[in-house]
N, C-alpha and C. Protein backbone atom coordinates (compact mmCIF):
# COMPACT_ATOMS: atom_id res chain seq x y z
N UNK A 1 93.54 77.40 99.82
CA UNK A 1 94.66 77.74 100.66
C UNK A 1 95.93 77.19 100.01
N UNK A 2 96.56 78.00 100.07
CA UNK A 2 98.40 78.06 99.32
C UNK A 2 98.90 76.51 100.34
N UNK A 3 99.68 75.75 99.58
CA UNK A 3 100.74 74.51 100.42
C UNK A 3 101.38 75.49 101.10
N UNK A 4 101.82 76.56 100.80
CA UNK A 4 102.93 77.55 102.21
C UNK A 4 102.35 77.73 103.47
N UNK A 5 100.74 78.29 103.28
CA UNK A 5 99.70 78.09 103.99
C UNK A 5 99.50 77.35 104.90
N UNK A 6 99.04 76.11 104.63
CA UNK A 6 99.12 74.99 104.71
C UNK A 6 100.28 73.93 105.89
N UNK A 7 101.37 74.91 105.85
CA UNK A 7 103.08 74.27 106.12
C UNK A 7 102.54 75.10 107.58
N UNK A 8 102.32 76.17 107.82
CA UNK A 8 102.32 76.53 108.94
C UNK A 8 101.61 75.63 110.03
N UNK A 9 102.17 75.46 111.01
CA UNK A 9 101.66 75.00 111.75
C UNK A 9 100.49 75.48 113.33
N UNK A 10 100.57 76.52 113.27
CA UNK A 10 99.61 77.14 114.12
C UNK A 10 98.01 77.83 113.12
N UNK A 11 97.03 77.11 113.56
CA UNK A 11 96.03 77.06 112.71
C UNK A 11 95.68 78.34 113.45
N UNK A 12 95.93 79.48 114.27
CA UNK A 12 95.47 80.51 114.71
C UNK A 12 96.15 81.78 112.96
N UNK A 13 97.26 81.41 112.86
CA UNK A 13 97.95 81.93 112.19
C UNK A 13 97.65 81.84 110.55
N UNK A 14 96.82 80.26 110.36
CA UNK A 14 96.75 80.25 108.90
C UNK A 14 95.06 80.87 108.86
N UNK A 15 94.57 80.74 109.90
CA UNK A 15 93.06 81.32 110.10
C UNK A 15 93.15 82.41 109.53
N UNK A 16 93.80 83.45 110.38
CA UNK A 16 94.40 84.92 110.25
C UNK A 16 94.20 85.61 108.66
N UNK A 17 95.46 84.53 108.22
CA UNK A 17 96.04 84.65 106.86
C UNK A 17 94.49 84.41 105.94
N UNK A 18 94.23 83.60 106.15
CA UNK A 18 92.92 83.18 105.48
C UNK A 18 91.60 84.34 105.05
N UNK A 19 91.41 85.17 106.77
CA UNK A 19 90.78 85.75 106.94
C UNK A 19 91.34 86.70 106.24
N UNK A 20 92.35 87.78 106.01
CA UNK A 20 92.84 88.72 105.45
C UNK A 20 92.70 88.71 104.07
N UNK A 21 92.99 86.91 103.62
CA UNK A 21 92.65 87.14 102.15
C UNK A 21 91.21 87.31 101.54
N UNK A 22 90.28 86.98 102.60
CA UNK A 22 89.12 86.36 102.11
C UNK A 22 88.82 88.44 102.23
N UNK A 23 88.84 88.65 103.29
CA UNK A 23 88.59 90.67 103.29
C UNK A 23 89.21 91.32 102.21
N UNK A 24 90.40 90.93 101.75
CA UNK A 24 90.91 91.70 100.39
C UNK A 24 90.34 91.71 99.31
N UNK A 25 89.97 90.10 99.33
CA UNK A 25 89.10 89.91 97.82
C UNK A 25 88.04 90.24 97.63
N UNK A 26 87.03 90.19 98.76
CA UNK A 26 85.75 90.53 98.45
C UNK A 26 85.15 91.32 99.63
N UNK A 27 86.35 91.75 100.65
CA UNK A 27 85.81 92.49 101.73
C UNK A 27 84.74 91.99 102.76
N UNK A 28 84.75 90.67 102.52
CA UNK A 28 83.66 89.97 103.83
C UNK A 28 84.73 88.53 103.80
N UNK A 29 84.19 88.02 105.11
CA UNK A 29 84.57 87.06 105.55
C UNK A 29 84.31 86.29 106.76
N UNK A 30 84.03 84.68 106.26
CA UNK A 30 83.20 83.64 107.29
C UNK A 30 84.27 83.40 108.71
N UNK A 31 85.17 84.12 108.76
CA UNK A 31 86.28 83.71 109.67
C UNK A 31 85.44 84.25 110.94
N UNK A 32 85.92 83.16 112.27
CA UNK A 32 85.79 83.98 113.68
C UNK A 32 85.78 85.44 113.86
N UNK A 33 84.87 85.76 114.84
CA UNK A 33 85.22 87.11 114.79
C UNK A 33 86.94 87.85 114.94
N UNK A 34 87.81 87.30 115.53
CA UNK A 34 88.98 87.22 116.40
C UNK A 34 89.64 87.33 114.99
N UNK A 35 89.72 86.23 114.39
CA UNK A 35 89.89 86.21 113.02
C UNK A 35 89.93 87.26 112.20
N UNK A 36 88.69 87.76 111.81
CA UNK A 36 88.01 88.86 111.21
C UNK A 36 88.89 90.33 111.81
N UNK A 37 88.68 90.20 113.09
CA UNK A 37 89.48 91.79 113.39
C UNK A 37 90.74 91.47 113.01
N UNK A 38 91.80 90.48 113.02
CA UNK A 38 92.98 90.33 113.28
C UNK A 38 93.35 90.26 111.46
N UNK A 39 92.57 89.83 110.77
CA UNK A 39 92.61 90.05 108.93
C UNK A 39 92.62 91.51 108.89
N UNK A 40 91.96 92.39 109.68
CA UNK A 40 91.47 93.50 109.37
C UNK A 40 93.11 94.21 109.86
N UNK A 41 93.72 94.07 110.68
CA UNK A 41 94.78 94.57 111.33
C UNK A 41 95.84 94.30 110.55
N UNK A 42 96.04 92.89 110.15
CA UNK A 42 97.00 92.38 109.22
C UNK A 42 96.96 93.35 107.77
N UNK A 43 95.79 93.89 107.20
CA UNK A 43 95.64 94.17 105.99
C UNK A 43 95.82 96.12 106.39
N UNK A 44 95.83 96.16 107.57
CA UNK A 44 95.38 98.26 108.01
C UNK A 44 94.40 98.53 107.19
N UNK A 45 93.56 97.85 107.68
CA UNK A 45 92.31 98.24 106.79
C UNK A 45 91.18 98.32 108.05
N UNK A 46 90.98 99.61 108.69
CA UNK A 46 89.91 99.27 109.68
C UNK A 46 89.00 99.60 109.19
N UNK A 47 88.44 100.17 108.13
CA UNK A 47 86.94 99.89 107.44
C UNK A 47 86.82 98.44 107.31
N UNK A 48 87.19 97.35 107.16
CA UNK A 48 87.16 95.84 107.17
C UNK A 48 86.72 95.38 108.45
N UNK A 49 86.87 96.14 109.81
CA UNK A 49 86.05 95.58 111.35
C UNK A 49 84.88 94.92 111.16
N UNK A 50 84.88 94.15 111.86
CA UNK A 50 83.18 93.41 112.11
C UNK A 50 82.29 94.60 112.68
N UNK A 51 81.12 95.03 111.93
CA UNK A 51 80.08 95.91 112.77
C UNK A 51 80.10 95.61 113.66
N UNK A 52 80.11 96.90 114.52
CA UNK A 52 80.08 96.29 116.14
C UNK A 52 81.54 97.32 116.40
N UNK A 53 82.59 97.41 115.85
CA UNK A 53 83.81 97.18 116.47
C UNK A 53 84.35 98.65 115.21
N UNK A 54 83.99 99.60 115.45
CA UNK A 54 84.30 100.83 114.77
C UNK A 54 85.66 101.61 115.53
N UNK A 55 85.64 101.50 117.25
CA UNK A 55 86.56 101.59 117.85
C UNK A 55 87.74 100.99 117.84
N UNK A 56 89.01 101.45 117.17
CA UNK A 56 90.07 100.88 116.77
C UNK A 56 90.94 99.66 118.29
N UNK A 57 91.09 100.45 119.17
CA UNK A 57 91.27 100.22 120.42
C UNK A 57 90.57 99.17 120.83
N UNK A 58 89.19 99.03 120.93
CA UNK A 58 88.07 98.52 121.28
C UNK A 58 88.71 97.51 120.62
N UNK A 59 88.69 97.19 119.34
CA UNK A 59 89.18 95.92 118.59
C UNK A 59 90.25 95.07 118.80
N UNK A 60 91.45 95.86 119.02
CA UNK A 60 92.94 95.61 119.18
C UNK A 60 92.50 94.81 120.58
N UNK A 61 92.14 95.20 121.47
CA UNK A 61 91.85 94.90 122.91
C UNK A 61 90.95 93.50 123.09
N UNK A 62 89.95 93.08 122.06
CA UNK A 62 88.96 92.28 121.57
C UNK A 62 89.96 90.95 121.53
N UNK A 63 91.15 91.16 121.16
CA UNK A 63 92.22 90.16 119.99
C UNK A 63 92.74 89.44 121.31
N UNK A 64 93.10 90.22 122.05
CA UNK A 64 94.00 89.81 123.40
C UNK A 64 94.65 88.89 122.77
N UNK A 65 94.63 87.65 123.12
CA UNK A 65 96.39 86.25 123.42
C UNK A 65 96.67 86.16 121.40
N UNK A 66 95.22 87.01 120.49
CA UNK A 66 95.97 86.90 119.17
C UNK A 66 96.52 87.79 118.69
N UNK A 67 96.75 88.92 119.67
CA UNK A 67 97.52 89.92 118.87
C UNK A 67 99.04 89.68 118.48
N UNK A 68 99.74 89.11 119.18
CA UNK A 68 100.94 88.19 118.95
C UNK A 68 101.03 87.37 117.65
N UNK A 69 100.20 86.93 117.19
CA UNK A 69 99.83 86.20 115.95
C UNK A 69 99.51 87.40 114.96
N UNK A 70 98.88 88.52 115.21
CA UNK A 70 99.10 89.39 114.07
C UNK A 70 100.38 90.14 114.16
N UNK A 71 101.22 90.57 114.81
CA UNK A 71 102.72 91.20 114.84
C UNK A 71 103.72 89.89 114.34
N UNK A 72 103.27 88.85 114.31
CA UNK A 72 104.35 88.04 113.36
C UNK A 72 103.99 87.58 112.21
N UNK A 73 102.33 87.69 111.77
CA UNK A 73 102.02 87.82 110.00
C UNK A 73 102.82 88.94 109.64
N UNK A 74 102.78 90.19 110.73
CA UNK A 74 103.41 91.30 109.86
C UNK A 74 104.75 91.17 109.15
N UNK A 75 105.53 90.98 109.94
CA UNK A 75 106.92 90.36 110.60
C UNK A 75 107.27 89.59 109.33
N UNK A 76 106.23 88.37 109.47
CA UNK A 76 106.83 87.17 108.89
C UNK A 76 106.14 86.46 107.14
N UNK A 77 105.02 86.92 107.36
CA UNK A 77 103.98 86.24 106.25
C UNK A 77 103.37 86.75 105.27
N UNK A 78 104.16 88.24 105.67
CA UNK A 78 102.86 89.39 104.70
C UNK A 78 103.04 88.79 103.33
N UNK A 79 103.72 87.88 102.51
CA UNK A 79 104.00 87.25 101.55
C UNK A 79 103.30 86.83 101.12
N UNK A 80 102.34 85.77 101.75
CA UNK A 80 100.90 85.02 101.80
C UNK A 80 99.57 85.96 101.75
N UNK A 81 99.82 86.98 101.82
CA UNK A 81 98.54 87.71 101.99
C UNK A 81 98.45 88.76 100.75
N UNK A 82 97.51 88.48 100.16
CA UNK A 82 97.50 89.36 98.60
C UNK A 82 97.10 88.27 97.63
């Protein structure tokens, strides 16, 4: 994990970030499920969903109080992710 990473202070947010990178690089990832969909959202990559969760909606809806945390990676962090 990057020190920029790191600086953030909401561990929902560096999770996120984490999770998105870990799906880019090798397309799997040990993150929460919550995590996992919300990497997958951060990156628009819904082939990246956790099996289970093929329904785009279904997923977004899954995220509830973290979808807020993915509209400000977008926003704010997409920098960190790649």
């Amino acid at each position: 994990m990057s020190t920029e990473i790191s600086e953030i202070s909401d561990w929902q947010i560096n999770g996120i970030i984490t999770a998105a990178n870990d799906l880019r690089n090798g397309g799997t990832s040990t993150a929460s499920t919550s995590q996992h969909i919300a990497g997958a959202f951060v990156l628009n990559r819904m082939d990246l969903l956790p099996s289970g969760y093929s329904d785009v909606i279904e997923a977004w809806d899954r995220l509830d109080d973290w979808q807020p945390y993915v509209r400000l990676i977008k926003q704010k962090y997409m920098h960190l992710v790649g």
